[in-house]
N, C-alpha and C. Protein backbone atom coordinates (compact mmCIF):
# COMPACT_ATOMS: atom_id res chain seq x y z
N UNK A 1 43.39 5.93 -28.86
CA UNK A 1 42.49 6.28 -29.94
C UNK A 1 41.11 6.57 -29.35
N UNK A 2 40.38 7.52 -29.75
CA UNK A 2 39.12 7.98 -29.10
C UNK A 2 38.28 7.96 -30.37
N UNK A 3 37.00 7.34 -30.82
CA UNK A 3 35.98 7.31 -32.01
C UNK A 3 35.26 7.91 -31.08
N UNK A 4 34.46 9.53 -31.49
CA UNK A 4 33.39 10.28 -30.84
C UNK A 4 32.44 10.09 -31.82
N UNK A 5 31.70 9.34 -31.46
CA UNK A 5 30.49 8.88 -31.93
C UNK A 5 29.34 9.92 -32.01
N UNK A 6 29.00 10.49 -32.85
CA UNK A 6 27.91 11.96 -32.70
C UNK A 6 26.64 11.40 -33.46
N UNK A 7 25.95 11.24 -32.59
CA UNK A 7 24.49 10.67 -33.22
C UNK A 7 23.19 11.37 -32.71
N UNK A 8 22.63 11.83 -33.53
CA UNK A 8 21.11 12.55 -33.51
C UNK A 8 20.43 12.72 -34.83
N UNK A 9 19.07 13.53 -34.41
CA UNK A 9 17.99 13.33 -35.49
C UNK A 9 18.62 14.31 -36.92
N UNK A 10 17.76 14.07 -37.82
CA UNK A 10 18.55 15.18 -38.83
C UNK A 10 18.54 16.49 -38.50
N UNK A 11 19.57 17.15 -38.94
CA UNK A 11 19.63 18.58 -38.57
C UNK A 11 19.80 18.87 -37.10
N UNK A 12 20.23 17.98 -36.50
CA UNK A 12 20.76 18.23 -35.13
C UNK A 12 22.20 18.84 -34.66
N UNK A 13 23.11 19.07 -36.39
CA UNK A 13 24.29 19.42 -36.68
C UNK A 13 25.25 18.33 -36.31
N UNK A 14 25.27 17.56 -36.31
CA UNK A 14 25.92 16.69 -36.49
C UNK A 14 27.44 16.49 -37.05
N UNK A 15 27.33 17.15 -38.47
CA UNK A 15 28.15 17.38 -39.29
C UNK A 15 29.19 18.47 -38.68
N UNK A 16 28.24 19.51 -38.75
CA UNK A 16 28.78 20.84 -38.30
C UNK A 16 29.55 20.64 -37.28
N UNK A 17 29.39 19.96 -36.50
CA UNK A 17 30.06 19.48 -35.23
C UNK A 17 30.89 18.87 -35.05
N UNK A 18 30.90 18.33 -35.93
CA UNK A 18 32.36 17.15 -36.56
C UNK A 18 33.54 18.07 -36.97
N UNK A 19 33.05 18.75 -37.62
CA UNK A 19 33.72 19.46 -38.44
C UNK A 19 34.81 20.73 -37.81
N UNK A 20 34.07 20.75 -36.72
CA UNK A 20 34.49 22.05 -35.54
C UNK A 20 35.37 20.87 -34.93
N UNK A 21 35.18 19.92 -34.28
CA UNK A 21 35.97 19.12 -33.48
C UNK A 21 37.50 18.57 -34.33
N UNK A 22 37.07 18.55 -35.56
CA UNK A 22 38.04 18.38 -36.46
C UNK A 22 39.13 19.57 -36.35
N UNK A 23 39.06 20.64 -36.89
CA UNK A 23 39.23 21.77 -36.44
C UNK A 23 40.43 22.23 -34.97
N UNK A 24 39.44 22.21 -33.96
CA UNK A 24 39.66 22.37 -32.47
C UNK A 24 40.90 20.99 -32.07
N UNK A 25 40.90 19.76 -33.00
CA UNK A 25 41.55 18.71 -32.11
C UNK A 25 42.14 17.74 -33.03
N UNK A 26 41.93 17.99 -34.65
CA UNK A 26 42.44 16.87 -35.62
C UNK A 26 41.97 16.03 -35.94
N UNK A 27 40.35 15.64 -35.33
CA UNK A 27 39.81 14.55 -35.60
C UNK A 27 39.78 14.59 -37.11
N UNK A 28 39.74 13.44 -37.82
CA UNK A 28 38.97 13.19 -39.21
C UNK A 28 37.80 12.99 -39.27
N UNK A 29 36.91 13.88 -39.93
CA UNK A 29 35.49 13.39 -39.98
C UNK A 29 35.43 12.29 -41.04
N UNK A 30 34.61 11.34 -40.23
CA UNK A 30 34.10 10.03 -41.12
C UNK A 30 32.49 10.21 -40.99
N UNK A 31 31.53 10.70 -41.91
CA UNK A 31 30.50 11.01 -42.05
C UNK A 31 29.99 9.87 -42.43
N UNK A 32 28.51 9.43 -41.84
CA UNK A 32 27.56 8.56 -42.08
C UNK A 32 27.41 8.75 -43.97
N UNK A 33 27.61 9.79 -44.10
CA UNK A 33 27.32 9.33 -45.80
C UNK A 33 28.52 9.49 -46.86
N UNK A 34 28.91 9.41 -46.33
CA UNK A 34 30.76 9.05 -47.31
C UNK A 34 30.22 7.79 -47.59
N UNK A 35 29.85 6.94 -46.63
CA UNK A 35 29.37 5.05 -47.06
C UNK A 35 28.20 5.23 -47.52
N UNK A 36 26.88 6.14 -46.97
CA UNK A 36 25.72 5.72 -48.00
C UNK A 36 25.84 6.28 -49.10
N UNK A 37 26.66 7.35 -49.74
CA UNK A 37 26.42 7.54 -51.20
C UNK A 37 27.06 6.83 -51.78
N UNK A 38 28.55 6.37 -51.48
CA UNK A 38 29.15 5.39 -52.33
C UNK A 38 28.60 4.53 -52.29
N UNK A 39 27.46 3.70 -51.48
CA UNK A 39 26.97 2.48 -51.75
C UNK A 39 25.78 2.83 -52.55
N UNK A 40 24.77 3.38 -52.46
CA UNK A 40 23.95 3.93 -52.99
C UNK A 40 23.58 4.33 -54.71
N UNK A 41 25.12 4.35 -54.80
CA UNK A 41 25.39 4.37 -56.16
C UNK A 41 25.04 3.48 -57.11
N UNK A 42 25.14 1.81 -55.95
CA UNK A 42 25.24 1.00 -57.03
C UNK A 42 23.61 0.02 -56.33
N UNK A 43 23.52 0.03 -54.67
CA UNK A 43 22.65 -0.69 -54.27
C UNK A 43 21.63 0.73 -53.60
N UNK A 44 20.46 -0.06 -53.70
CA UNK A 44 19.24 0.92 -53.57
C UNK A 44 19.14 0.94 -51.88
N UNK A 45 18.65 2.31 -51.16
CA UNK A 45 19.51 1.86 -49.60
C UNK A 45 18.21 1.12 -48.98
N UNK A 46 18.73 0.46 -47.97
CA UNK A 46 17.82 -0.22 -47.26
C UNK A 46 18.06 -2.01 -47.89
N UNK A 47 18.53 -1.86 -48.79
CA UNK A 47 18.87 -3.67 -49.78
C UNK A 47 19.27 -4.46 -48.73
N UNK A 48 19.49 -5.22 -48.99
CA UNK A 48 20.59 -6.71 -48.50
C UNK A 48 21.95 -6.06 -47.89
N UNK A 49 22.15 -6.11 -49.74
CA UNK A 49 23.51 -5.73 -49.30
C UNK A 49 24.38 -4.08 -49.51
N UNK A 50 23.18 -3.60 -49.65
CA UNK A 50 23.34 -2.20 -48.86
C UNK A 50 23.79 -1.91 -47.56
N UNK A 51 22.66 -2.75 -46.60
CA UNK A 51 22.77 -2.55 -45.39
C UNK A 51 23.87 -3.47 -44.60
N UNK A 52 24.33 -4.63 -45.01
CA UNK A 52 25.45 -5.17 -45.07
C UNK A 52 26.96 -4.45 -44.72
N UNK A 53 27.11 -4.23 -46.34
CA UNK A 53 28.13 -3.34 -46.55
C UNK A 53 28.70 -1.80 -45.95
N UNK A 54 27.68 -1.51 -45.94
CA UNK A 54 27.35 -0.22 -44.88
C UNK A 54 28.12 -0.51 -43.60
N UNK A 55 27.44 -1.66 -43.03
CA UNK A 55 28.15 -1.85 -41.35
C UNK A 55 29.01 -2.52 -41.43
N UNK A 56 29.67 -3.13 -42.51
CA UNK A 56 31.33 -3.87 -42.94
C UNK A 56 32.23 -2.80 -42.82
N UNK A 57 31.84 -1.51 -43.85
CA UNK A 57 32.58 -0.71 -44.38
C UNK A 57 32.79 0.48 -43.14
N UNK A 58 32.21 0.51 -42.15
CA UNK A 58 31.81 0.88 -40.52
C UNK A 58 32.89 1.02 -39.89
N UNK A 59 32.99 -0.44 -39.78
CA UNK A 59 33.47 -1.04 -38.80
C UNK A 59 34.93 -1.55 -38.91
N UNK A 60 34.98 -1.78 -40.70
CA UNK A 60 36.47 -2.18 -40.48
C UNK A 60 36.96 -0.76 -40.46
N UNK A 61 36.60 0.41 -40.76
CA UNK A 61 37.20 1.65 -41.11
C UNK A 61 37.65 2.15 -39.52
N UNK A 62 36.48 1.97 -38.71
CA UNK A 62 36.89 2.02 -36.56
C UNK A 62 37.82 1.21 -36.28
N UNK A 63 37.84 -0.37 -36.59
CA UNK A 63 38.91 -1.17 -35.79
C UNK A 63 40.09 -0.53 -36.88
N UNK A 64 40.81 -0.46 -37.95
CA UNK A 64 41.65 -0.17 -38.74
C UNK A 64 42.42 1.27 -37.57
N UNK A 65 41.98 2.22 -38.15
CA UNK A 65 41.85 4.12 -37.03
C UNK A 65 42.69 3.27 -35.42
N UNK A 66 41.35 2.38 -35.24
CA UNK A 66 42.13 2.04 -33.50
C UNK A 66 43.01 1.43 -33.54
N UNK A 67 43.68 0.70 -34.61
CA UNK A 67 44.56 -0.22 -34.39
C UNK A 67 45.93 0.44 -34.76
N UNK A 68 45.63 1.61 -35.29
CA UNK A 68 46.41 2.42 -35.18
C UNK A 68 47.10 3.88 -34.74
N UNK A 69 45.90 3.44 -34.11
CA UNK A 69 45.75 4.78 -32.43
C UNK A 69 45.72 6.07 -33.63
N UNK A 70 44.66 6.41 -34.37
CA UNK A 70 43.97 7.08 -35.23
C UNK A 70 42.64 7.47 -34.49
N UNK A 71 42.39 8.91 -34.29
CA UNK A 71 41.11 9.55 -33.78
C UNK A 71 40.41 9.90 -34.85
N UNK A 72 38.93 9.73 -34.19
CA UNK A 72 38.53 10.15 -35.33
C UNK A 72 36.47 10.71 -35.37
N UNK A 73 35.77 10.97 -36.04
CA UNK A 73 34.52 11.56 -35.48
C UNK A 73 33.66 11.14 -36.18
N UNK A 74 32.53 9.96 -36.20
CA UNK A 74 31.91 9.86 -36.97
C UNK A 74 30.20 10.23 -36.62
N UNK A 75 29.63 10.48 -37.90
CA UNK A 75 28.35 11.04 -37.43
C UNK A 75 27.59 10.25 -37.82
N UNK A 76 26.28 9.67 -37.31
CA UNK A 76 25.02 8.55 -36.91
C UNK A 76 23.80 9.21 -36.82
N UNK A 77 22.93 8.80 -37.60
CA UNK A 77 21.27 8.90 -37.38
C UNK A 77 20.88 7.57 -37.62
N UNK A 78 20.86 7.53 -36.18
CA UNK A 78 20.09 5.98 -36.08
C UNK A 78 18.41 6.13 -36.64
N UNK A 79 18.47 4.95 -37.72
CA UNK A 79 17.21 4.86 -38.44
C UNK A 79 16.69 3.19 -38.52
N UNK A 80 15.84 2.75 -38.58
CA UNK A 80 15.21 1.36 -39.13
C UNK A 80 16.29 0.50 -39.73
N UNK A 81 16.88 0.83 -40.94
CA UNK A 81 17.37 0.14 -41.60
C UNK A 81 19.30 -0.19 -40.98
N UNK A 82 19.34 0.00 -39.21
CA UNK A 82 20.82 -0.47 -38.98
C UNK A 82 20.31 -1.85 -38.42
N UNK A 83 21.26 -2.60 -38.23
CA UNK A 83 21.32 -3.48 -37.15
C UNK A 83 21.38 -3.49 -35.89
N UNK A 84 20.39 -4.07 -35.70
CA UNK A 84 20.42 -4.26 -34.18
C UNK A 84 21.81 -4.58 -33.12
N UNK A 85 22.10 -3.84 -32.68
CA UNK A 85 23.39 -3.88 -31.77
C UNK A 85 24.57 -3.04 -32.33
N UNK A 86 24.21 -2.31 -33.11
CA UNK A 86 25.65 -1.93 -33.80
C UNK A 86 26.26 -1.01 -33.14
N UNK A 87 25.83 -0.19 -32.14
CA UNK A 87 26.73 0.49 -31.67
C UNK A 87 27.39 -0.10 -30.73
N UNK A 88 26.85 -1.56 -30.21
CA UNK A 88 28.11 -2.05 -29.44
C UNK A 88 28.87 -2.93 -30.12
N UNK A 89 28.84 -3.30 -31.39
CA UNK A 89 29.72 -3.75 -32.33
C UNK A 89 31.07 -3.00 -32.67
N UNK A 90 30.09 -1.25 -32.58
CA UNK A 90 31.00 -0.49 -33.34
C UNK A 90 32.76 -0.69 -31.71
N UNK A 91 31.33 -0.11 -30.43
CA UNK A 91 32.45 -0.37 -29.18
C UNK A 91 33.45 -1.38 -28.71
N UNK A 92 32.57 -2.72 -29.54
CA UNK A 92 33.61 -3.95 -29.18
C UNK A 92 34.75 -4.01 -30.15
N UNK A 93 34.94 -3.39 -31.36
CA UNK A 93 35.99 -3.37 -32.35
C UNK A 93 37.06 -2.38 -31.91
N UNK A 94 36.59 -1.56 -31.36
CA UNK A 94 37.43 0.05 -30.93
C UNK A 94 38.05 -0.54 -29.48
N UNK A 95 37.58 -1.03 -28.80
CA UNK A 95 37.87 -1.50 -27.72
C UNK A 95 39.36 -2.74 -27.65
N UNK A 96 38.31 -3.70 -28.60
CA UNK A 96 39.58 -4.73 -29.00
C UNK A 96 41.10 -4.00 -29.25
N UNK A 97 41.14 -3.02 -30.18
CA UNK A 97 42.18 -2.52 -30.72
C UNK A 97 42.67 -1.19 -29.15
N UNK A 98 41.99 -1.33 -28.39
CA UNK A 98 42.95 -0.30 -27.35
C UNK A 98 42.36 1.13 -27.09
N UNK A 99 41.15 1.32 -27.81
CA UNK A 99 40.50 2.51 -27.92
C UNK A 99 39.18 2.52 -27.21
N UNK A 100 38.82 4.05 -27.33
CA UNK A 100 37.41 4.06 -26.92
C UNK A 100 36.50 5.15 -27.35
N UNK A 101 35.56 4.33 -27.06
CA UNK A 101 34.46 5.35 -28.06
C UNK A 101 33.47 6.38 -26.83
N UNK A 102 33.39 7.49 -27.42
CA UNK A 102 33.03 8.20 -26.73
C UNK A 102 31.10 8.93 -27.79
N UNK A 103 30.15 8.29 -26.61
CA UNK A 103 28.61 8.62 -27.48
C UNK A 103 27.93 9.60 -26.92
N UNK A 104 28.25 10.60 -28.00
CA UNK A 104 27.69 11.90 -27.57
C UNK A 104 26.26 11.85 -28.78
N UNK A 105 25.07 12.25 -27.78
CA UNK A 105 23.60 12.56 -28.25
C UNK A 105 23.93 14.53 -28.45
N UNK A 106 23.19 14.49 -29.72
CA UNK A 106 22.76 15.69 -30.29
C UNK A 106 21.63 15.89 -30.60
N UNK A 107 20.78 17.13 -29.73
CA UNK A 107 19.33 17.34 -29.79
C UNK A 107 19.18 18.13 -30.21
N UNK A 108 17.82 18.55 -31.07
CA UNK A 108 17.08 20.10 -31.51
C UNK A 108 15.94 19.88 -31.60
N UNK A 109 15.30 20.95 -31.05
CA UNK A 109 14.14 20.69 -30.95
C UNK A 109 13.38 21.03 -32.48
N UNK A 110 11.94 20.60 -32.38
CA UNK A 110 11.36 20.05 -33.48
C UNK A 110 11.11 21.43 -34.42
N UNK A 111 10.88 22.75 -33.84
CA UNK A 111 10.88 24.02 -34.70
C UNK A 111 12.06 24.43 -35.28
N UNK A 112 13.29 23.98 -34.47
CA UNK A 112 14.62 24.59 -34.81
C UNK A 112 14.91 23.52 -36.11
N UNK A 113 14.80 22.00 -36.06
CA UNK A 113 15.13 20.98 -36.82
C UNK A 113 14.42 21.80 -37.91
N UNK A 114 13.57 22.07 -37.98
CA UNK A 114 13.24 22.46 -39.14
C UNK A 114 12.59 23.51 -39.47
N UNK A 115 13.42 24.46 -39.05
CA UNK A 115 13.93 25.93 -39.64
C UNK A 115 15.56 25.31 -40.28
N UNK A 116 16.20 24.32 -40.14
CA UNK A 116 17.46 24.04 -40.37
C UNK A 116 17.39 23.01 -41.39
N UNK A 117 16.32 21.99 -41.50
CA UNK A 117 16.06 20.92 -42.33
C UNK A 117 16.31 21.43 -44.11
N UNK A 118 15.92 22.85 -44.41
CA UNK A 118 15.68 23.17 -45.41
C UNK A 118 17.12 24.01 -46.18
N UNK A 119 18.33 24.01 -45.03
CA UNK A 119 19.75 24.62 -45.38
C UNK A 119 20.00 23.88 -46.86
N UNK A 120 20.46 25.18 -47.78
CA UNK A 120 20.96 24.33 -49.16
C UNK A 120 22.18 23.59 -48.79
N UNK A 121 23.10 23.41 -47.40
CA UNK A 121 24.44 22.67 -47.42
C UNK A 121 23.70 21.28 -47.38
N UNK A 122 22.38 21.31 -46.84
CA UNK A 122 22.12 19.95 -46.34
C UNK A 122 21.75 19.07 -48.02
N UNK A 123 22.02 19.30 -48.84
CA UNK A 123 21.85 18.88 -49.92
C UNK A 123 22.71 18.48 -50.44
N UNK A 124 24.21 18.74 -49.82
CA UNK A 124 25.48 18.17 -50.30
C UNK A 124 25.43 16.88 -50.32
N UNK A 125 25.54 16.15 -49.46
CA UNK A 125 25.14 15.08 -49.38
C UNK A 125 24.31 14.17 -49.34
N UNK A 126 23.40 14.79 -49.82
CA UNK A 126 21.73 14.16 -50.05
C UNK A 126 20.74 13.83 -48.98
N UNK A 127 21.13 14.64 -47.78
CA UNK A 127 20.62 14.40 -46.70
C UNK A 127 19.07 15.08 -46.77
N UNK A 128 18.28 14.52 -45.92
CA UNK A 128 16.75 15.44 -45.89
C UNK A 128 16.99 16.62 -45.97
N UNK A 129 16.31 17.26 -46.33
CA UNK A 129 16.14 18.85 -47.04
C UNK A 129 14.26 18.89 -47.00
N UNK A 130 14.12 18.18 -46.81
CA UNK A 130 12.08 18.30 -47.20
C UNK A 130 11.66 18.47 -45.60
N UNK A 131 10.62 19.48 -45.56
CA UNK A 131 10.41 19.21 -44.00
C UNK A 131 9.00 18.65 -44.44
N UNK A 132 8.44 18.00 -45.32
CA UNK A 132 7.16 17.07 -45.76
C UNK A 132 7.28 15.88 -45.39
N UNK A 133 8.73 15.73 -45.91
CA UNK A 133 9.37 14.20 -45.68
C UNK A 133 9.33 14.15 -44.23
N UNK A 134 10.14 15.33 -43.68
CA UNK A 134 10.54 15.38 -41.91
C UNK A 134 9.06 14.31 -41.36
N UNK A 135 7.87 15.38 -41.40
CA UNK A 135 6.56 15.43 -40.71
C UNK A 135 6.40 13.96 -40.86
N UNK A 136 5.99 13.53 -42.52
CA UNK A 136 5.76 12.34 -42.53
C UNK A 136 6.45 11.12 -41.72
N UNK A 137 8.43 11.53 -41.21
CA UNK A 137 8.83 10.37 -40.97
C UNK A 137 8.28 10.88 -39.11
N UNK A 138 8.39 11.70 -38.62
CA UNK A 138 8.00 11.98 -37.26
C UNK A 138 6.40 11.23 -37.22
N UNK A 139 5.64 11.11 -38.38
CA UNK A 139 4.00 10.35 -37.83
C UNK A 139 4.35 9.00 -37.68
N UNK A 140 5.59 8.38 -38.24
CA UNK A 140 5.58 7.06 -38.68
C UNK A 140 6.53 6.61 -37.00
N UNK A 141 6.92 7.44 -36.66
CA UNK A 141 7.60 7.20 -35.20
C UNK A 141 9.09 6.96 -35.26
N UNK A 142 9.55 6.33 -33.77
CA UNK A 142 11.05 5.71 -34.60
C UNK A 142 10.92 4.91 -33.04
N UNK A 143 10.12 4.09 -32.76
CA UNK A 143 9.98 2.95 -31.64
C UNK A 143 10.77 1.71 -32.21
N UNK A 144 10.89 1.36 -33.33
CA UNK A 144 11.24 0.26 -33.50
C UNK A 144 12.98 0.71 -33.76
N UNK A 145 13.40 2.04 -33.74
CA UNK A 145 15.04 2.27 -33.91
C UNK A 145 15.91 2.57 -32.63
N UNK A 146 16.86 1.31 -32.57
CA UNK A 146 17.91 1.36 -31.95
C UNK A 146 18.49 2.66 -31.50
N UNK A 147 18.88 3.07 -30.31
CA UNK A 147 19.17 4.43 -30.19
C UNK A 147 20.97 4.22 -29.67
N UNK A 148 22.02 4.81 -29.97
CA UNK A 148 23.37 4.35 -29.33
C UNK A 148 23.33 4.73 -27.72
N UNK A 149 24.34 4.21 -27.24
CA UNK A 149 24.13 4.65 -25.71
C UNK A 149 24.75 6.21 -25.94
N UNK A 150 24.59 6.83 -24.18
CA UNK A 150 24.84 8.63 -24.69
C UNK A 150 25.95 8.47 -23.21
N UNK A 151 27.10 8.57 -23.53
CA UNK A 151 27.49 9.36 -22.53
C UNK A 151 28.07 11.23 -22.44
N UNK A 152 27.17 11.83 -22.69
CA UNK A 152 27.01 13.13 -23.29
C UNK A 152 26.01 13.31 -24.34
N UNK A 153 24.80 14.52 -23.99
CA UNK A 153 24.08 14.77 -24.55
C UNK A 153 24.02 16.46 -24.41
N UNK A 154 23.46 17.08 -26.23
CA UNK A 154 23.98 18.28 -26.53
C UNK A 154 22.86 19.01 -26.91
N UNK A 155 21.98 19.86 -26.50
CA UNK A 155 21.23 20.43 -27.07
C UNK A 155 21.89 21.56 -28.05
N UNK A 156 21.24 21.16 -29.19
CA UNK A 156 22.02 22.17 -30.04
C UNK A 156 21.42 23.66 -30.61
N UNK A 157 20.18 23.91 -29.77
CA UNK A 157 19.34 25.02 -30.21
C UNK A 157 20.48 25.99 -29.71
N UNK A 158 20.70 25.51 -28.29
CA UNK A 158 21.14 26.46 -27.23
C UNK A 158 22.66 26.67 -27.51
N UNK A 159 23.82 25.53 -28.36
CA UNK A 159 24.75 25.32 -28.44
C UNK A 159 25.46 25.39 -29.72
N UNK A 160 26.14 27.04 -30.07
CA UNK A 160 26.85 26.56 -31.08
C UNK A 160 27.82 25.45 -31.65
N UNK A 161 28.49 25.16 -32.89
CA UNK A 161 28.97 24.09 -33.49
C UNK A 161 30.66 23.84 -32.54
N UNK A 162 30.81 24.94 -32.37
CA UNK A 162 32.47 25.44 -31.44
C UNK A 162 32.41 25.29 -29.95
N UNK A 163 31.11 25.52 -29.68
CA UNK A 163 30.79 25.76 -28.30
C UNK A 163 30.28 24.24 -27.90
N UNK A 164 30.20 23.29 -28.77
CA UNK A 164 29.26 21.43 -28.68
C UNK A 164 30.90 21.34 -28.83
N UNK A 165 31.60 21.43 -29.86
CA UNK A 165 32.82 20.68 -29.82
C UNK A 165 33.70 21.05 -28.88
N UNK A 166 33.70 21.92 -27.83
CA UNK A 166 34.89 22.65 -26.98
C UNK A 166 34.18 21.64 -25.75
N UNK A 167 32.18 21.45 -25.83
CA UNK A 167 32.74 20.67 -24.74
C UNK A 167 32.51 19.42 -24.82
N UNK A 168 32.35 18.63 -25.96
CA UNK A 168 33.06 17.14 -26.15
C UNK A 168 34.94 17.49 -25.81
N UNK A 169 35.31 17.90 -26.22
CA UNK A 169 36.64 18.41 -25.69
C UNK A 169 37.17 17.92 -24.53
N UNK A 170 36.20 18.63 -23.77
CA UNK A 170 36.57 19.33 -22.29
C UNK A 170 36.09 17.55 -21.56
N UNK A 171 34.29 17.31 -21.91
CA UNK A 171 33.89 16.16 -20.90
C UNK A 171 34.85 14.93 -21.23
N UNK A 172 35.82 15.03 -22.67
CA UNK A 172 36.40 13.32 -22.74
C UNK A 172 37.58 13.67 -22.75
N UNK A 173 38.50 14.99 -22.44
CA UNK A 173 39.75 15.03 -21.84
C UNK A 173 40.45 14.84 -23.39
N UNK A 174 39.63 14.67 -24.67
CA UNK A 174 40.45 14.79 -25.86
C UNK A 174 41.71 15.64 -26.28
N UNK A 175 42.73 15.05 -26.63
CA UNK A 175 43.62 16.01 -27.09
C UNK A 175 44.06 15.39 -28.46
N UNK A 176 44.77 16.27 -28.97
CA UNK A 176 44.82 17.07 -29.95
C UNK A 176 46.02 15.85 -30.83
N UNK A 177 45.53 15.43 -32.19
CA UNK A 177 46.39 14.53 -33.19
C UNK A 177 46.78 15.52 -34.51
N UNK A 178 47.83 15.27 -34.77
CA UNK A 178 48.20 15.89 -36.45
C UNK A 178 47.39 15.66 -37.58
N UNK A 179 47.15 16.61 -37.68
CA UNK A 179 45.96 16.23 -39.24
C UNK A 179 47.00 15.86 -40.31
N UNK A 180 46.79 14.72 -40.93
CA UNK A 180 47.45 14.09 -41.99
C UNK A 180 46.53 15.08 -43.35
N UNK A 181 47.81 14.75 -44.23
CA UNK A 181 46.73 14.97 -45.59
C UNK A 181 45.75 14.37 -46.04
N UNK A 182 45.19 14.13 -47.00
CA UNK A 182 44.57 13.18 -47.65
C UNK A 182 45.04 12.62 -48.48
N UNK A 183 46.44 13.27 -49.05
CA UNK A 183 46.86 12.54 -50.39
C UNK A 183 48.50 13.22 -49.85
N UNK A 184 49.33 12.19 -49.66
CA UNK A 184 50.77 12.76 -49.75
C UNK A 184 51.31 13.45 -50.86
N UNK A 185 52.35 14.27 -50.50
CA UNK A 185 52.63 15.13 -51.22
C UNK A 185 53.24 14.28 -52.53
N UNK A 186 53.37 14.71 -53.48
CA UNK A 186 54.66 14.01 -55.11
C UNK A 186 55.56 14.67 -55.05
């Protein structure tokens, strides 16, 4: 089981990238906000037990995938409100079960982020869309946020979504699982 861990700033494509690797190799994308909107729904983010649940709902979803030699791609913007250590939480669960996680960094630089910040897809999921918001969170810094370790890093100005996933591909020797449905057939 291989969890490719894809973590960068917003609009670093992230998604897009998942989505191609999905594509190219069967992964399932497990998107950082499949868990914050369903939680979000009911707890305001950043709560107790927002942020709780969030890294419950994480983590049993990685060890579950590994324990059943299930690949899979999830996408990360490390922000303030994770816990401290979680990406080696996420590695010690994937690990336990026989797997491994593979942490690929996704970069763009700060003109491209946002010429891209303002895409109407990025609204599907309620992700930043404001480049007001962007500026403001770039003055406020991100010194105090946990960054995952990188073994692979992607500039994505330079790198289409096919061309980032061909070579996560290529650097972790990934091959290729059956895409299940989502819902068996009746």
């Amino acid at each position: 089981m291989r969890l490719v861990f894809l973590h960068g700033a917003a609009a670093a494509g992230k998604l897009t990238t998942a989505r191609e690797l999905e594509r190219l190799v069967g992964y399932p994308v497990f998107h950082n906000h499949l868990i914050v909107d369903a939680l979000t729904a009911v707890f305001p983010f950043g709560t107790e037990p927002f942020v709780r649940l969030r890294e419950e709902f994480w983590l049993k979803v990685f060890a579950e995938a590994a324990g059943i030699g299930r690949s899979l791609t999830f996408t990360f913007a490390p922000e303030s409100t994770v816990t401290a250590g979680f990406a080696e939480r996420v590695r010690q669960v994937v690990e336990e079960a026989g797997g491994r996680v593979c942490f690929v960094r996704l970069t763009v630089t700060d003109e491209e982020q946002e010429r891209r910040i303002g895409n109407a897809d990025r609204r599907e999921f309620h992700k930043l869309s404001d480049v007001g918001t962007l500026h403001r969170l770039r003055e406020h810094g991100s010194a105090d946020v946990e960054q995952p370790p990188v073994d692979l890093e992607i500039l994505t100005d330079r790198s289409t979504a096919s061309e980032s996933a061909a070579l996560i591909v290529a650097r972790f020797g990934l091959r290729p699982q059956v895409v299940s449905d989502r819902y068996p057939p009746v």
